[in-house]
Protein backbone atom coordinates (compact mmCIF):
# COMPACT_ATOMS: atom_id res chain seq x y z
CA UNK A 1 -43.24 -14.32 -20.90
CA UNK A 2 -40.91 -16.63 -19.55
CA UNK A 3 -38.54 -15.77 -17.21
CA UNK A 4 -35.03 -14.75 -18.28
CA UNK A 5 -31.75 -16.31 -16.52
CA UNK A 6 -28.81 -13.72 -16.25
CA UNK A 7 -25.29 -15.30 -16.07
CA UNK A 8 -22.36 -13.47 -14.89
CA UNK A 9 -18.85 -14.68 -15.58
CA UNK A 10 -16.19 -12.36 -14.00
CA UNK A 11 -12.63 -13.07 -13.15
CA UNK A 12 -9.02 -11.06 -13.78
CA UNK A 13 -7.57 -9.44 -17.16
CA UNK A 14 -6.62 -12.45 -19.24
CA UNK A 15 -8.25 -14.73 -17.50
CA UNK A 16 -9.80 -16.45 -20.15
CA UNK A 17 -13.37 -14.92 -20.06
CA UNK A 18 -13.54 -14.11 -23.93
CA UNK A 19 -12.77 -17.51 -24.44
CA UNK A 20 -15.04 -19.09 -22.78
CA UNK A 21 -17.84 -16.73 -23.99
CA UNK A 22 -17.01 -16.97 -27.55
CA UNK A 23 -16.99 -20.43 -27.37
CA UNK A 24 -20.52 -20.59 -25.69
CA UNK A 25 -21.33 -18.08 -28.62
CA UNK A 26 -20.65 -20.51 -30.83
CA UNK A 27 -22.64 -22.86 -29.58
CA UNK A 28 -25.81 -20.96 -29.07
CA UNK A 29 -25.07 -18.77 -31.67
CA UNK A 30 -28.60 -15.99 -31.69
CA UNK A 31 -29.93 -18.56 -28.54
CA UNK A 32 -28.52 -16.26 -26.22
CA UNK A 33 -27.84 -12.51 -25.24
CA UNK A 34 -24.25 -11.17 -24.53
CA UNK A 35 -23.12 -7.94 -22.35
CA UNK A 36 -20.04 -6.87 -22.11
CA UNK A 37 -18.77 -4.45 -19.34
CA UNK A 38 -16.23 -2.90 -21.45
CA UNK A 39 -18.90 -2.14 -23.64
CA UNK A 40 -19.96 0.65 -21.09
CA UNK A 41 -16.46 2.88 -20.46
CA UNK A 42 -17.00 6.23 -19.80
CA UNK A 43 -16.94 8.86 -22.54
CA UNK A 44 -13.85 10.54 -22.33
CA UNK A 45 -14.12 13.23 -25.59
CA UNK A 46 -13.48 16.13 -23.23
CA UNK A 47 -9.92 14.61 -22.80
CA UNK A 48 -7.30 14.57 -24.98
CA UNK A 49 -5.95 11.27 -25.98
CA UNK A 50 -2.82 11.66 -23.94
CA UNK A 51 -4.98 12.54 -20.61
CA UNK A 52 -7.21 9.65 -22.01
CA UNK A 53 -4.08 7.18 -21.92
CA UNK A 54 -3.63 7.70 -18.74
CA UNK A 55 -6.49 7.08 -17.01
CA UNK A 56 -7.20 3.82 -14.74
CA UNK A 57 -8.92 1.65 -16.61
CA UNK A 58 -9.60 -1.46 -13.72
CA UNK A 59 -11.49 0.90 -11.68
CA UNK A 60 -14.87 1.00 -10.84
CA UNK A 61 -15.12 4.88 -11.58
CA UNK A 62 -13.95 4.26 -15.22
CA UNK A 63 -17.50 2.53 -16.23
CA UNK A 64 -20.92 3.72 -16.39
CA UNK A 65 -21.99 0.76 -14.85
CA UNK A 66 -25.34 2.38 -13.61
CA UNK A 67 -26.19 2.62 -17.10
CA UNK A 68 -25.47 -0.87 -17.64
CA UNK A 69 -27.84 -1.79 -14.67
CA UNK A 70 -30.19 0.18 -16.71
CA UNK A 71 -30.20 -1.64 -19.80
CA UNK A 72 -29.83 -5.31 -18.52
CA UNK A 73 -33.35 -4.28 -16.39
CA UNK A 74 -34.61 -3.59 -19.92
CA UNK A 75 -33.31 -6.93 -21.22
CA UNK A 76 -35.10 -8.53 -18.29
CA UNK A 77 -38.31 -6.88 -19.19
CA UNK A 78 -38.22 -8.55 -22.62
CA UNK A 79 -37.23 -5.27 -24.18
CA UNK A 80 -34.22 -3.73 -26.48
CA UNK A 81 -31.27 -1.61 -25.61
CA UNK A 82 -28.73 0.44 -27.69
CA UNK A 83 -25.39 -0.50 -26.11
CA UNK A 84 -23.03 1.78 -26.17
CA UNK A 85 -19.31 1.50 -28.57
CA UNK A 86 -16.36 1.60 -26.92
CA UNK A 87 -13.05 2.20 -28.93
CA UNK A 88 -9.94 0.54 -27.19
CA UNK A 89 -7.52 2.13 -29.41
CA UNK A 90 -8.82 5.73 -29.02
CA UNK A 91 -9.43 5.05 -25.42
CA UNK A 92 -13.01 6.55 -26.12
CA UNK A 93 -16.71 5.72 -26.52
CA UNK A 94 -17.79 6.18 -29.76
CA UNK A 95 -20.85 8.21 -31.00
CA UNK A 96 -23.27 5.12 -32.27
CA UNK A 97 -24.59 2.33 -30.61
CA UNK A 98 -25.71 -1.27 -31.09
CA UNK A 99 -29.32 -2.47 -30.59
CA UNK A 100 -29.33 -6.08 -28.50
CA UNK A 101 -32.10 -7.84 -28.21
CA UNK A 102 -33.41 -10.04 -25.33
CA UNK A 103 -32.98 -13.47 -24.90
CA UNK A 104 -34.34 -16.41 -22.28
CA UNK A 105 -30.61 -16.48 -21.31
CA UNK A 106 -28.17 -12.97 -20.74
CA UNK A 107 -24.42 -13.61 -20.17
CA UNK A 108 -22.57 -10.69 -18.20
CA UNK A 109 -19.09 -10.74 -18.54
CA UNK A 110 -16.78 -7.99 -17.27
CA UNK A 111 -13.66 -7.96 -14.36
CA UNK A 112 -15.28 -5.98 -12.22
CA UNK A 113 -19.18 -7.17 -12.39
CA UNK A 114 -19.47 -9.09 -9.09
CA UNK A 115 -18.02 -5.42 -7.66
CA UNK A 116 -21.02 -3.55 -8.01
CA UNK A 117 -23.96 -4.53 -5.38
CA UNK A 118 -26.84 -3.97 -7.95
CA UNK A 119 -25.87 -5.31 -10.62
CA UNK A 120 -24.63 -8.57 -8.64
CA UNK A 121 -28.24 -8.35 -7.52
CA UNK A 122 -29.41 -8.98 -11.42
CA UNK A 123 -26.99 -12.01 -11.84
CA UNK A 124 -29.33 -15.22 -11.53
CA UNK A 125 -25.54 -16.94 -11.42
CA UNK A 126 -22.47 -16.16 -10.93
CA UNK A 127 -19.27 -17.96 -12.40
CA UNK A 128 -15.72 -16.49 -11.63
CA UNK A 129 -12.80 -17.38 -14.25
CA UNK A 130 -9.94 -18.18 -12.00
CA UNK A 131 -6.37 -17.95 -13.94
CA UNK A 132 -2.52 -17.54 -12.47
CA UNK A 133 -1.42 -14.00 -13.00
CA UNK A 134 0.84 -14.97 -15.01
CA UNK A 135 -0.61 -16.14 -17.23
CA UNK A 136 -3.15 -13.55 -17.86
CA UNK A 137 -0.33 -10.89 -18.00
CA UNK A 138 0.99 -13.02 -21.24
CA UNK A 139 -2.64 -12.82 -22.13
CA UNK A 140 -3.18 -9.31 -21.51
CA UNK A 141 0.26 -8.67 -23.38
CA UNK A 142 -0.57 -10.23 -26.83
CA UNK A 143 -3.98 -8.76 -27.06
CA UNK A 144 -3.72 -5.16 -26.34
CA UNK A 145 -0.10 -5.29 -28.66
CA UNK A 146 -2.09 -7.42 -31.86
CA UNK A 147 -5.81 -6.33 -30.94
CA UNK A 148 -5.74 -2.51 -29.62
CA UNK A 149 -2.93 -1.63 -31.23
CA UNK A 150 -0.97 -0.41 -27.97
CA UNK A 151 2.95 -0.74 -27.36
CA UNK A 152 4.49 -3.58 -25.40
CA UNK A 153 5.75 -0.82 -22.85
CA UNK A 154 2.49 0.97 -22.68
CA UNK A 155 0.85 -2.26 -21.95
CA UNK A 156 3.47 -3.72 -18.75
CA UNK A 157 3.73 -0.03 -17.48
CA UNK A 158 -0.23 -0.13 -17.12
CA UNK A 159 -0.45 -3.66 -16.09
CA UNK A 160 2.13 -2.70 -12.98
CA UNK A 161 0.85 0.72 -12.19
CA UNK A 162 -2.59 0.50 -12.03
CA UNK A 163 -4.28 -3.54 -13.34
CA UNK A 164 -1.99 -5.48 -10.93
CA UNK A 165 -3.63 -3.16 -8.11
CA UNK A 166 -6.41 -2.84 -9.31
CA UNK A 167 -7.22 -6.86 -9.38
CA UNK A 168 -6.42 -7.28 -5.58
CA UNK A 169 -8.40 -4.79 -4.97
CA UNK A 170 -11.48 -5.14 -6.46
CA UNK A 171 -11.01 -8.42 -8.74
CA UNK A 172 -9.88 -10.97 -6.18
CA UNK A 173 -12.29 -10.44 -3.31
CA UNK A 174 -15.20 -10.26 -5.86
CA UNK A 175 -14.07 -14.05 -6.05
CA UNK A 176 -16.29 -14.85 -2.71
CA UNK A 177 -19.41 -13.59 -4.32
CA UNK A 178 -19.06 -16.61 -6.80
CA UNK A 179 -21.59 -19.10 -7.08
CA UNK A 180 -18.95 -21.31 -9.59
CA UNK A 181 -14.84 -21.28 -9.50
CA UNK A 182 -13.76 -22.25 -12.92
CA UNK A 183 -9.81 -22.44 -13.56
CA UNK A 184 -8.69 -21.28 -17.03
CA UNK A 185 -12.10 -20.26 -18.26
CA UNK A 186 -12.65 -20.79 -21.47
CA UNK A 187 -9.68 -23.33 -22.05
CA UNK A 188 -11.34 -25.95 -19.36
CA UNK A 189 -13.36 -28.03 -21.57
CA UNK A 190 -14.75 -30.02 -18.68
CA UNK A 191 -16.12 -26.86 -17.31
CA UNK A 192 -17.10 -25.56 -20.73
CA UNK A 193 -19.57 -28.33 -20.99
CA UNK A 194 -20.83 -28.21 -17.90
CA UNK A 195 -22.05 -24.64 -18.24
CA UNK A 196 -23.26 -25.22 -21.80
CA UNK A 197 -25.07 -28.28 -20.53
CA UNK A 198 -26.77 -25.75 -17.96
CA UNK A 199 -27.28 -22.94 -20.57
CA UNK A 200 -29.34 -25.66 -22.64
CA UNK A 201 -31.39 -26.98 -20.11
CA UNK A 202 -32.17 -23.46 -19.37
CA UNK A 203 -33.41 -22.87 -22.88
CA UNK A 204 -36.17 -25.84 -23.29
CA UNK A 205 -37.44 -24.69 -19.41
């Protein structure tokens, strides 16, 4: 079996990550394999929703990222996973899953990816979106309003009581682990190419 190439892209909330990786997706279309971290937030049921609101999202302790470790090991191995399905609206995993299938290339995308030593460990290479926080805040703004239904005061109170910290925290200095810098993710179209240039030359090895 030939040997599969893991790709994490990291970087803040808004950065431009889902960008980037949807337009990749489009590219490669069922070529490659893509992980989300999001995918793997806790389950929550035992809270109720208003506990569940709450909670801090941008930290390490909010995601079963062993779990995630776990599956991507599977990928490696040439074998299936059922994801888990997270709901962003009910702040809750939901009871299905998603079978994924492996690929000769696996794209990792989450904020806080590069934070956890073993999964780093599983990332053949590393790319960190780099994007001014303002920007991303405007980013972060219009997606949780149109896309996860949430409240434009829900979404700043979070941002400044608990994402702001939470990115120089844990986001930033998961910057140095980088192998790649890439400024505005998705929207750099020099950069764009450059990885999908390396993604294909990856696929005919």
């Amino acid at each position: 079996m030939a040997e599969i190439i893991v790709i994490g892209i990291a970087g803040g909330t808004g950065s431009g990550k889902t960008t980037m990786i949807k337009r990749i997706k489009k590219e490669f279309n069922n070529e490659i394999t893509i992980l989300s971290h999001d995918f793997y937030y806790k389950k929550c049921s035992h809270l109720p929703f208003e506990e569940r609101e709450k909670l801090n999202y941008d930290h390490p302790d909010a995601f079963e990222t062993d779990l995630m470790v776990e599956h991507l090991k599977e990928l490696k191995e040439g074998r299936s996973v059922e994801r888990p399905v997270y709901d962003f609206v009910i702040h809750d995993r939901r009871d299905e899953t998603v079978g994924v299938e492996p690929a000769k290339v696996i794209i990792v995308e989450g904020i806080l990816i590069f934070e956890h030593k073993e999964l780093l460990d599983l990332l053949d290479i590393k790319v960190f979106i780099d994007t001014d926080p303002d920007v991303r805040i405007i980013r972060r703004i219009m997606r949780d309003v149109r896309e996860r239904g949430r409240s434009l005061d829900s979404v700043i109170n979070q941002y400044l009581t608990t994402v702001k910290l939470m990115h120089e925290e844990f986001v930033e200095p998961s910057k140095k682990k980088a192998d790649i810098i890439i400024p505005e993710g998705g929207y750099n179209i020099v950069a764009l190419q450059m990885l999908n240039d390396r993604i294909k030359a990856l696929l005919r090895m």
